[in-house]
N, C-alpha and C. Protein backbone atom coordinates (compact mmCIF):
# COMPACT_ATOMS: atom_id res chain seq x y z
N UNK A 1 0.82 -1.20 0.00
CA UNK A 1 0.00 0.00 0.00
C UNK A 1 0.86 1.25 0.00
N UNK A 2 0.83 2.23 -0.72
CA UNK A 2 1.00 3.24 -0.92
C UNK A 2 0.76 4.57 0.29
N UNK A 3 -0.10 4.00 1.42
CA UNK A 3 -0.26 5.26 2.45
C UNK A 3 -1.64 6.22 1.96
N UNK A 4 -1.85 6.12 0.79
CA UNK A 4 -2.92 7.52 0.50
C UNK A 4 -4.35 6.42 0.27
N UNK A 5 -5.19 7.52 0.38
CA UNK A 5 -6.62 6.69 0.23
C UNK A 5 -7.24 7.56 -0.69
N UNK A 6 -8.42 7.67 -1.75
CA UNK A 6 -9.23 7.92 -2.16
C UNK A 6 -10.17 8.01 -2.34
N UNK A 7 -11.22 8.90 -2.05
CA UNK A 7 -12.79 8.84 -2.24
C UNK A 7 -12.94 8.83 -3.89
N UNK A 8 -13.89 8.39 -4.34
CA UNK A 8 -14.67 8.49 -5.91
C UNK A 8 -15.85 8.26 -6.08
N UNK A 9 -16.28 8.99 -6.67
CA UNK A 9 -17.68 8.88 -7.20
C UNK A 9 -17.83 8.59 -8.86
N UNK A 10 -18.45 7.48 -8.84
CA UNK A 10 -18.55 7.29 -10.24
C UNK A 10 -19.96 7.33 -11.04
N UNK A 11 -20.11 7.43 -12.19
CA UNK A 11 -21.07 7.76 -12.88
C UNK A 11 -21.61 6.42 -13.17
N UNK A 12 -23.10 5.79 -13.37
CA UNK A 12 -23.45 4.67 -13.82
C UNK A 12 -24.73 4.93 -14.73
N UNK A 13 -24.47 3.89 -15.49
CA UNK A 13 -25.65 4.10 -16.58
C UNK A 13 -27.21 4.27 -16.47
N UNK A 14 -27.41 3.92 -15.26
CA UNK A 14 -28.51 4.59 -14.67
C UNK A 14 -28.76 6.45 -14.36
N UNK A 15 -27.39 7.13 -14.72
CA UNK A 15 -27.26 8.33 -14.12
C UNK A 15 -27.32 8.44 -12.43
N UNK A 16 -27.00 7.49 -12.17
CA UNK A 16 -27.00 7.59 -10.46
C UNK A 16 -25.55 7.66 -10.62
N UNK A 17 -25.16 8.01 -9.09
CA UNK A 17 -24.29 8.40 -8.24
C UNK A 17 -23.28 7.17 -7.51
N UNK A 18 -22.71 6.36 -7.37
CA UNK A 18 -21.98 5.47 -6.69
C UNK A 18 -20.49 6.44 -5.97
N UNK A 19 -20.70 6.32 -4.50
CA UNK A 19 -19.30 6.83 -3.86
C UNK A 19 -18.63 5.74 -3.36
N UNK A 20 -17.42 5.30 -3.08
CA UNK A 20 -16.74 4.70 -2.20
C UNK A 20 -15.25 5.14 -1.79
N UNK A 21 -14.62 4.34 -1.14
CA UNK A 21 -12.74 4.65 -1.43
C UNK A 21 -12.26 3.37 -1.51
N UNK A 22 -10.88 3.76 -1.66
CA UNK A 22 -9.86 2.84 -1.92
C UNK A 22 -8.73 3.34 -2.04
N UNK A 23 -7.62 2.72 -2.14
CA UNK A 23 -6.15 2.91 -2.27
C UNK A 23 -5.79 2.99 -3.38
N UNK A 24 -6.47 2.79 -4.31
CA UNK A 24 -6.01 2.55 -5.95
C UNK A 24 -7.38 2.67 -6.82
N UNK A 25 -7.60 3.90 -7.14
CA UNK A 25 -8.91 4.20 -7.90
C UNK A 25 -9.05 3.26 -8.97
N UNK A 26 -7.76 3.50 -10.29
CA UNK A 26 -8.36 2.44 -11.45
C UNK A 26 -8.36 1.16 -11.18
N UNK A 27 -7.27 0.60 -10.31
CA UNK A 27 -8.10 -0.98 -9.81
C UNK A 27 -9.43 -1.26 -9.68
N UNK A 28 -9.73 -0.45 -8.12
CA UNK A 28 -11.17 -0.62 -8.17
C UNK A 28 -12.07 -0.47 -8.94
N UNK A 29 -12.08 0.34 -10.15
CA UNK A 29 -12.70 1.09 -11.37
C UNK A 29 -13.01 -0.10 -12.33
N UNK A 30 -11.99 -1.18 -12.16
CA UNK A 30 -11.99 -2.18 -12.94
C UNK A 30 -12.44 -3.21 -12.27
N UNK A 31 -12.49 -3.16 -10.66
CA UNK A 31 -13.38 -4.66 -10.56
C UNK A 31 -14.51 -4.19 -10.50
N UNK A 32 -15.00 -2.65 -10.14
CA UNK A 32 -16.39 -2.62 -10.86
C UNK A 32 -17.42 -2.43 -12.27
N UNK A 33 -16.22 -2.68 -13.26
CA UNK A 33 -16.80 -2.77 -14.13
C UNK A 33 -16.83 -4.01 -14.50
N UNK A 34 -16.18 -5.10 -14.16
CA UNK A 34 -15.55 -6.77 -14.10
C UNK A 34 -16.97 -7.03 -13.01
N UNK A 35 -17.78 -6.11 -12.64
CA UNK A 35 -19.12 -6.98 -11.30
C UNK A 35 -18.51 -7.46 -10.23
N UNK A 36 -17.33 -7.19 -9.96
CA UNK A 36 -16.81 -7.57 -8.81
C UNK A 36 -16.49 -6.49 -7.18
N UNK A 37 -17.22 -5.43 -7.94
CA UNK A 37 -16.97 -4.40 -6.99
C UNK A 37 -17.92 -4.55 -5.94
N UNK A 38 -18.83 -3.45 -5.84
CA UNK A 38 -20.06 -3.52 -4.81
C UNK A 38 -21.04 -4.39 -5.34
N UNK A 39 -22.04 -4.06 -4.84
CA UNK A 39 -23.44 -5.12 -5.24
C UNK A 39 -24.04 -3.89 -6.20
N UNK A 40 -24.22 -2.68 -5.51
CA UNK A 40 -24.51 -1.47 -6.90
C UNK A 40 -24.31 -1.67 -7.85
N UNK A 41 -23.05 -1.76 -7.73
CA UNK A 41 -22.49 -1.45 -9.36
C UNK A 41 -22.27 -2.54 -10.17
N UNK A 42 -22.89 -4.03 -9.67
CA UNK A 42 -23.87 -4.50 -10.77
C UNK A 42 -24.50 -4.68 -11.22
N UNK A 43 -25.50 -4.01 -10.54
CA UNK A 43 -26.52 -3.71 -10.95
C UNK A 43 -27.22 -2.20 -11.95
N UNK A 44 -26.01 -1.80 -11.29
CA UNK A 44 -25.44 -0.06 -12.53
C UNK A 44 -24.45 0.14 -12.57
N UNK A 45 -23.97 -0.18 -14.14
CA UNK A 45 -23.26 -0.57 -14.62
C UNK A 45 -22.53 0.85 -14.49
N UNK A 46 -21.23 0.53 -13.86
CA UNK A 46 -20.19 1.70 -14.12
C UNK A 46 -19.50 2.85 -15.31
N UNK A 47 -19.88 3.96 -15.61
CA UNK A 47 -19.74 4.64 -16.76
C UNK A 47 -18.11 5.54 -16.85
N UNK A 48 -17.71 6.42 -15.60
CA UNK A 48 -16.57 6.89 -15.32
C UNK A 48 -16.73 7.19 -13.86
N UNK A 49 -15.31 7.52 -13.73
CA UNK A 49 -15.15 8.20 -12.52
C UNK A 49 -15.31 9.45 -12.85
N UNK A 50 -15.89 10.39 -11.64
CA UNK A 50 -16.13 11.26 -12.02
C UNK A 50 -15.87 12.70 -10.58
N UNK A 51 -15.43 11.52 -10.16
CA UNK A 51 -14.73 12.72 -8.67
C UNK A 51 -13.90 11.82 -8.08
N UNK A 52 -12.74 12.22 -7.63
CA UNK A 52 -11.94 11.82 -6.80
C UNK A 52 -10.96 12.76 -5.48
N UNK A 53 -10.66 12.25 -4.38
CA UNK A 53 -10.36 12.96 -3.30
C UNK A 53 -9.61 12.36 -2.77
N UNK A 54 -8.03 12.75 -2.52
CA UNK A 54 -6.61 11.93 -1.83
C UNK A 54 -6.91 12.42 -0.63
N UNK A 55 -6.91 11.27 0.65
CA UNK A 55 -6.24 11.51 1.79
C UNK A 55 -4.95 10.30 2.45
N UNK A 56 -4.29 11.00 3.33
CA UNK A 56 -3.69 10.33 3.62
C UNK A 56 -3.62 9.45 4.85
N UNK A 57 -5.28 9.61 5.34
CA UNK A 57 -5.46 8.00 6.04
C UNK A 57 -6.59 7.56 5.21
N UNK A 58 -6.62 6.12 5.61
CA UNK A 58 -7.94 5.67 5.23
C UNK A 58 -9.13 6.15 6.21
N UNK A 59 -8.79 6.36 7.62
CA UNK A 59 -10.06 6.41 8.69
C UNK A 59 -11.06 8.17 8.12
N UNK A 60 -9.56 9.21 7.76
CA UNK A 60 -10.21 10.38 6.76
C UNK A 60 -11.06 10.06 5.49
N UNK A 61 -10.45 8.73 4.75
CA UNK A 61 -11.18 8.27 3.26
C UNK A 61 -12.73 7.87 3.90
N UNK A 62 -12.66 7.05 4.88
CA UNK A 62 -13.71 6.38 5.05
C UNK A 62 -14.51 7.77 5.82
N UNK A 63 -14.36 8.40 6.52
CA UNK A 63 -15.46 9.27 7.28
C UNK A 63 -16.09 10.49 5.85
N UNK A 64 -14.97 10.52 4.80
CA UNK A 64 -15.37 11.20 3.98
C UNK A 64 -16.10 10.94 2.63
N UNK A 65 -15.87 9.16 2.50
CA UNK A 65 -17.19 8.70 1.97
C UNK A 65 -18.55 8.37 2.26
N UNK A 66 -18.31 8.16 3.91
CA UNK A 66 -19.60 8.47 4.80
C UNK A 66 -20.87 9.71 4.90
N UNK A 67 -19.70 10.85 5.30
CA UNK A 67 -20.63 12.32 4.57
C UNK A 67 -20.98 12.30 3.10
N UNK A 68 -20.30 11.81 2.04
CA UNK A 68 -20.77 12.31 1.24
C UNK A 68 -22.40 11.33 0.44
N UNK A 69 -21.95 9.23 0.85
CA UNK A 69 -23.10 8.31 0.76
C UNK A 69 -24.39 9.09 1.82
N UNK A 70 -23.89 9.99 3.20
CA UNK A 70 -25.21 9.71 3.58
C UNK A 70 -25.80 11.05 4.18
N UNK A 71 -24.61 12.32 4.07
CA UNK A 71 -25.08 13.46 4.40
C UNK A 71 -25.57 14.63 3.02
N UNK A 72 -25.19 13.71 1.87
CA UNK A 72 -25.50 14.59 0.60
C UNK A 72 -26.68 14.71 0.39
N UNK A 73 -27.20 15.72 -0.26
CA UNK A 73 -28.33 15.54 -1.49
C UNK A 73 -27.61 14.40 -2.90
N UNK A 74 -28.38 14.47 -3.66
CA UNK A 74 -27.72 14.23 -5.56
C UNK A 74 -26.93 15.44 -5.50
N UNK A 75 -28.11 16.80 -5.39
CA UNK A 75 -28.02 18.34 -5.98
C UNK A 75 -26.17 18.24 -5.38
N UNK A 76 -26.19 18.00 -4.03
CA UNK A 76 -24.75 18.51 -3.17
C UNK A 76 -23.66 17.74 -4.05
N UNK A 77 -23.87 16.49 -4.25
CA UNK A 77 -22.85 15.90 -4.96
C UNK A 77 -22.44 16.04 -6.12
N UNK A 78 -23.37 16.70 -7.25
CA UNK A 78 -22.91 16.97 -8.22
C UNK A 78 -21.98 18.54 -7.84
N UNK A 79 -22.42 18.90 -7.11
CA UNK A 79 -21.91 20.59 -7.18
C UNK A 79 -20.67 20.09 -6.71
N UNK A 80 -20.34 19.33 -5.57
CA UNK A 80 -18.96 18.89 -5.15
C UNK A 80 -18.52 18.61 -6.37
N UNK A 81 -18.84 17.66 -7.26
CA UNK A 81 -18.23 17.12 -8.54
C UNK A 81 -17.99 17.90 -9.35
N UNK A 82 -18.58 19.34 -9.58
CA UNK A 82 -18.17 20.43 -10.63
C UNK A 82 -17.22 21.01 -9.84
N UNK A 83 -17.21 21.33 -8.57
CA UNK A 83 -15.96 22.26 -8.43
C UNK A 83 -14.99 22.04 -8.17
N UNK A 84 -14.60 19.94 -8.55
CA UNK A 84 -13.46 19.56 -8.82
C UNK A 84 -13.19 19.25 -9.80
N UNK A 85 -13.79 19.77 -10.95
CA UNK A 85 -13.36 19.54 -12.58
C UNK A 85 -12.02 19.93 -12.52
C-alpha cells in the first residue's frame, strides 16, 4: 500500500451516483466494471469516474465517503463534482 486513500464517485448508466474509497482508484474502477466491486455497481453498470479525493489515512477516506453516501443531497454531490473539474 502506498499510504494515501481515495474517495470516488462514479457515474453509472442509470445516471446515479456510486461513492466509495480505496487505495487505488483504477483498480477498483476495474473490478467494478468486471461486477466484482459492490453489489450497486452490478446492478449499474459503471460509466466513469467522475470525482476523486486523496487523503492520507484511510479512517479520513472512510469518514469522507460516509458524509458524502449519507449526508448529501444528488443536488450537493454533483456541485462537489463540478468544483473539482
Amino acid at each position: 500500500m502506498n499510504g494515501k486513500f481515495y474517495v470516488y464517485i462514479i457515474l453509472t448508466n442509470r445516471n446515479t451516483l456510486y461513492c466509495g474509497y480505496t487505495d487505488d482508484v483504477e483498480k477498483r474502477f476495474k473490478e467494478h466494471q468486471r461486477g466484482k466491486g459492490a453489489k450497486y455497481t452490478r446492478a449499474n453498470k459503471p460509466l466513469r469516474i467522475v470525482y476523486t479525493k486523496e487523503f492520507s489515512s484511510k479512517s479520513e477516506a472512510q469518514k469522507e465517503e460516509y458524509r458524502i453516501k449519507h449526508k448529501l443531497t444528488r443536488k450537493q454531490k454533483l456541485e462537489l463534482i463540478n468544483l473539482n473539474k
